[in-house]
N, C-alpha and C. Protein backbone atom coordinates (compact mmCIF):
# COMPACT_ATOMS: atom_id res chain seq x y z
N UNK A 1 36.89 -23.04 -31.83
CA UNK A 1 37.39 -24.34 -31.42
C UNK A 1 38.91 -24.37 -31.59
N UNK A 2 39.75 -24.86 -30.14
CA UNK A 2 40.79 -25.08 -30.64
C UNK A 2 41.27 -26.14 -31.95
N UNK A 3 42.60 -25.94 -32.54
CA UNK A 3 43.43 -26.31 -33.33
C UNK A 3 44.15 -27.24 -32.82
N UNK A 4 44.51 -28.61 -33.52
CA UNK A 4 45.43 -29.47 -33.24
C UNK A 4 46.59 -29.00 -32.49
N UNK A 5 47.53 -27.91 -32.94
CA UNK A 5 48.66 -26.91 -32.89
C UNK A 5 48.55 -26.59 -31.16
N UNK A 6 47.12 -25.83 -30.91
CA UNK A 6 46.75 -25.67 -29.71
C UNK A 6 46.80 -26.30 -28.65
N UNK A 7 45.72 -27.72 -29.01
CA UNK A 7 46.31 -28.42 -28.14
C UNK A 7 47.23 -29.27 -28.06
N UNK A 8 47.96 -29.18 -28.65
CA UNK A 8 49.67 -30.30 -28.35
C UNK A 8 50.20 -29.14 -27.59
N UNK A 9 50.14 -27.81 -28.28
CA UNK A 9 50.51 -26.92 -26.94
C UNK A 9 50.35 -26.60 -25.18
N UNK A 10 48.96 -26.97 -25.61
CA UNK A 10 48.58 -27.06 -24.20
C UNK A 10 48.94 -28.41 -23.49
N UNK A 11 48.90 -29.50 -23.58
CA UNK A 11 49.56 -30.95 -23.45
C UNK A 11 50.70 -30.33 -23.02
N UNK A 12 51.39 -30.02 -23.54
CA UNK A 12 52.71 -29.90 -23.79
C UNK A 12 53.15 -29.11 -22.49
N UNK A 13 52.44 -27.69 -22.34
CA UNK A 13 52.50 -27.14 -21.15
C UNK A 13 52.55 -27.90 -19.81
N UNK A 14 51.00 -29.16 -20.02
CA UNK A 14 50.69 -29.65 -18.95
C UNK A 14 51.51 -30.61 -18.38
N UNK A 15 52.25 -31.14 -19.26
CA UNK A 15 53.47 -32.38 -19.27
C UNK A 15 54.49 -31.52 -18.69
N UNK A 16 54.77 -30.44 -19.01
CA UNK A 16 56.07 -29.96 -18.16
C UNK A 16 55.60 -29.64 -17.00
N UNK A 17 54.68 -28.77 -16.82
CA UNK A 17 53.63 -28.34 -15.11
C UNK A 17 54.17 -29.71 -14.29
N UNK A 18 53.62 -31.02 -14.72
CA UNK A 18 53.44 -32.04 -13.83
C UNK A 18 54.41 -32.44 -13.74
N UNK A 19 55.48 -32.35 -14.47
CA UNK A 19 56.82 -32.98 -13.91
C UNK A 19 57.37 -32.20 -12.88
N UNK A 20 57.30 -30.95 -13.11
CA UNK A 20 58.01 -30.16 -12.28
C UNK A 20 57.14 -30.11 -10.73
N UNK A 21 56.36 -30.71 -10.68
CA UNK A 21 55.13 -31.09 -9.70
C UNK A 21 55.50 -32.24 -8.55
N UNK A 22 55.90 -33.02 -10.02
CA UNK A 22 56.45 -34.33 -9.26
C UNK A 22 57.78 -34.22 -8.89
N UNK A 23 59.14 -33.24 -9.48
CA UNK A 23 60.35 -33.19 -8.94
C UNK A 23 59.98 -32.97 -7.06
N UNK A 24 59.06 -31.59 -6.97
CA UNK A 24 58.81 -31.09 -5.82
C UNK A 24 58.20 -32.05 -5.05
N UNK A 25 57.28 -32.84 -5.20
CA UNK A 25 56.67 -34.08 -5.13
C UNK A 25 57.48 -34.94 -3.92
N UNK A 26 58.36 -35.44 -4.85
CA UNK A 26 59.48 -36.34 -4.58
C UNK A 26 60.63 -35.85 -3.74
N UNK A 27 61.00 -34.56 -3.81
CA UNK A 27 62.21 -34.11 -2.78
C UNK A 27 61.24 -33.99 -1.40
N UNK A 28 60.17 -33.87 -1.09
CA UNK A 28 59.41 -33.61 -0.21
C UNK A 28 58.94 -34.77 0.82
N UNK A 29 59.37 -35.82 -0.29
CA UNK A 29 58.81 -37.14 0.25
C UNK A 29 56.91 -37.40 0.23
N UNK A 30 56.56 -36.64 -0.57
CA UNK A 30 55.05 -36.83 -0.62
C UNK A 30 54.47 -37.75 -1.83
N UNK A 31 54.38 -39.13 -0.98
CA UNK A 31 54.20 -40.14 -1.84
C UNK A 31 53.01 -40.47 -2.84
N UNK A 32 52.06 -40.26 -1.77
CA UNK A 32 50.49 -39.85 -2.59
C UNK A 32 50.44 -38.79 -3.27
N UNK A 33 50.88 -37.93 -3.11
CA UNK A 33 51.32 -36.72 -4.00
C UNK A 33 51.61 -37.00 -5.30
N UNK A 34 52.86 -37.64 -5.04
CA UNK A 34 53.73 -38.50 -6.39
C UNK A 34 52.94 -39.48 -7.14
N UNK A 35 51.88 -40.17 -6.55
CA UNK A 35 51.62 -41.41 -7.30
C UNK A 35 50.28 -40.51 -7.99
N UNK A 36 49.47 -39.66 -7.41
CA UNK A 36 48.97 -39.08 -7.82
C UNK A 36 49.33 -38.08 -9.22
N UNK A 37 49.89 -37.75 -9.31
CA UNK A 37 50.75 -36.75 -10.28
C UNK A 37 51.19 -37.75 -11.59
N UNK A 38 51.71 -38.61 -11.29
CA UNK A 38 52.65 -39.94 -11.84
C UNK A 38 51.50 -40.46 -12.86
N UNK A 39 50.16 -40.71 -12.22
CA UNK A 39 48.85 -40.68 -13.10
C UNK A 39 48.80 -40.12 -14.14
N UNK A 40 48.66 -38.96 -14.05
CA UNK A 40 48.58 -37.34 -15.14
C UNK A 40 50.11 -37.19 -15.93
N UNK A 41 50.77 -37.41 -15.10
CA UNK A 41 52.67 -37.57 -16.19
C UNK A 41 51.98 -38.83 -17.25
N UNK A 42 51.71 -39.60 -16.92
CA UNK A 42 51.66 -41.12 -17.84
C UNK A 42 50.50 -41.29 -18.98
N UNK A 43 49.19 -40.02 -18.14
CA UNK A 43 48.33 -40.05 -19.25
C UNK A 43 49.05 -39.10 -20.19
N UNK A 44 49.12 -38.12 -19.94
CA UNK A 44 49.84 -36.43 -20.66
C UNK A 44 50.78 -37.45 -21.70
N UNK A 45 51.96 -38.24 -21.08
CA UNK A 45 52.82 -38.57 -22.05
C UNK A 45 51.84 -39.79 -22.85
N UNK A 46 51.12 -40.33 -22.92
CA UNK A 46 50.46 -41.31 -23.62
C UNK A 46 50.17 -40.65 -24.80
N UNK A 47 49.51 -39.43 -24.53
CA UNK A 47 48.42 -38.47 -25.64
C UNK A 47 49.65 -38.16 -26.26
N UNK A 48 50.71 -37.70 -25.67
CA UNK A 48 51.84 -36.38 -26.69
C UNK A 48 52.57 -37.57 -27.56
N UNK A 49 52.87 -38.77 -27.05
CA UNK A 49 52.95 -39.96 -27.98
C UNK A 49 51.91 -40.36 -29.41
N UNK A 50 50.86 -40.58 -28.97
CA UNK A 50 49.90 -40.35 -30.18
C UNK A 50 49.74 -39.62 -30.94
N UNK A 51 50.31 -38.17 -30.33
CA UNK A 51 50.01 -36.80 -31.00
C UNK A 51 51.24 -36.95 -32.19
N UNK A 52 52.45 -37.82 -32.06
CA UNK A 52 53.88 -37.79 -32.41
C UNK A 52 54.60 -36.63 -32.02
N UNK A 53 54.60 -36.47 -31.05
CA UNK A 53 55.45 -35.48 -30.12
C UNK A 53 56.10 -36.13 -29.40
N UNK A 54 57.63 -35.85 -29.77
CA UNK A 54 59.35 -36.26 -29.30
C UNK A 54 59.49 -35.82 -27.79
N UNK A 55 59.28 -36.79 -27.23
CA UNK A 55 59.82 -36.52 -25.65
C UNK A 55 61.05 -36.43 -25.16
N UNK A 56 62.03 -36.59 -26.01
CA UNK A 56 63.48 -36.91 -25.74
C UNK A 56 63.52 -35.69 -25.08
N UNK A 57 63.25 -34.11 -25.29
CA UNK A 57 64.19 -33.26 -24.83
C UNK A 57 63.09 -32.81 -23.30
N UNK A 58 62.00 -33.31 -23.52
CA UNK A 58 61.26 -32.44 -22.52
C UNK A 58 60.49 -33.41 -21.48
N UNK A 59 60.77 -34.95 -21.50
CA UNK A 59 60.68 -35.64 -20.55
C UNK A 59 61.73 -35.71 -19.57
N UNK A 60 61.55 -35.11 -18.22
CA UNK A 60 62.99 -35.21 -17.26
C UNK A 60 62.85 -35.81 -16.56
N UNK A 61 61.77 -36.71 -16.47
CA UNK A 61 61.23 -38.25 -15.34
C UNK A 61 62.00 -39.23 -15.75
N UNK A 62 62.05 -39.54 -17.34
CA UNK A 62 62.24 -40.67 -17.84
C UNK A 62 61.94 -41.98 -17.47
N UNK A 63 60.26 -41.73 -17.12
CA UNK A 63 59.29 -43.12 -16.22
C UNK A 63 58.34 -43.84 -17.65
């Protein structure tokens, strides 16, 4: 079974994946794309909040 450690890691991965999802997202103009994605950015950052994991350096949405 994973470890706490583990998964904030993995979160953590997934929070950067989706931003960089949504940069491409957004230069593309793919709106459903974006709002879709924007979902998963907002849950991801909800959890890494609870987890007490500092978004300052690795949130680049700032939504």
């Amino acid at each position: 079974m994973a470890n706490d450690l583990e998964i904030t890691k993995t979160a953590i991965d997934d929070f950067k994946k989706i931003q960089k999802y949504m940069f491409l997202a957004k230069k593309e103009h793919a709106v459903e794309t974006y709002a879709k994605l924007k979902d998963e950015y907002l849950a991801l950052k909800a959890i890494l909040q609870v987890a007490g994991v500092n978004l300052t350096d690795i949130d680049k949405m700032k939504e």
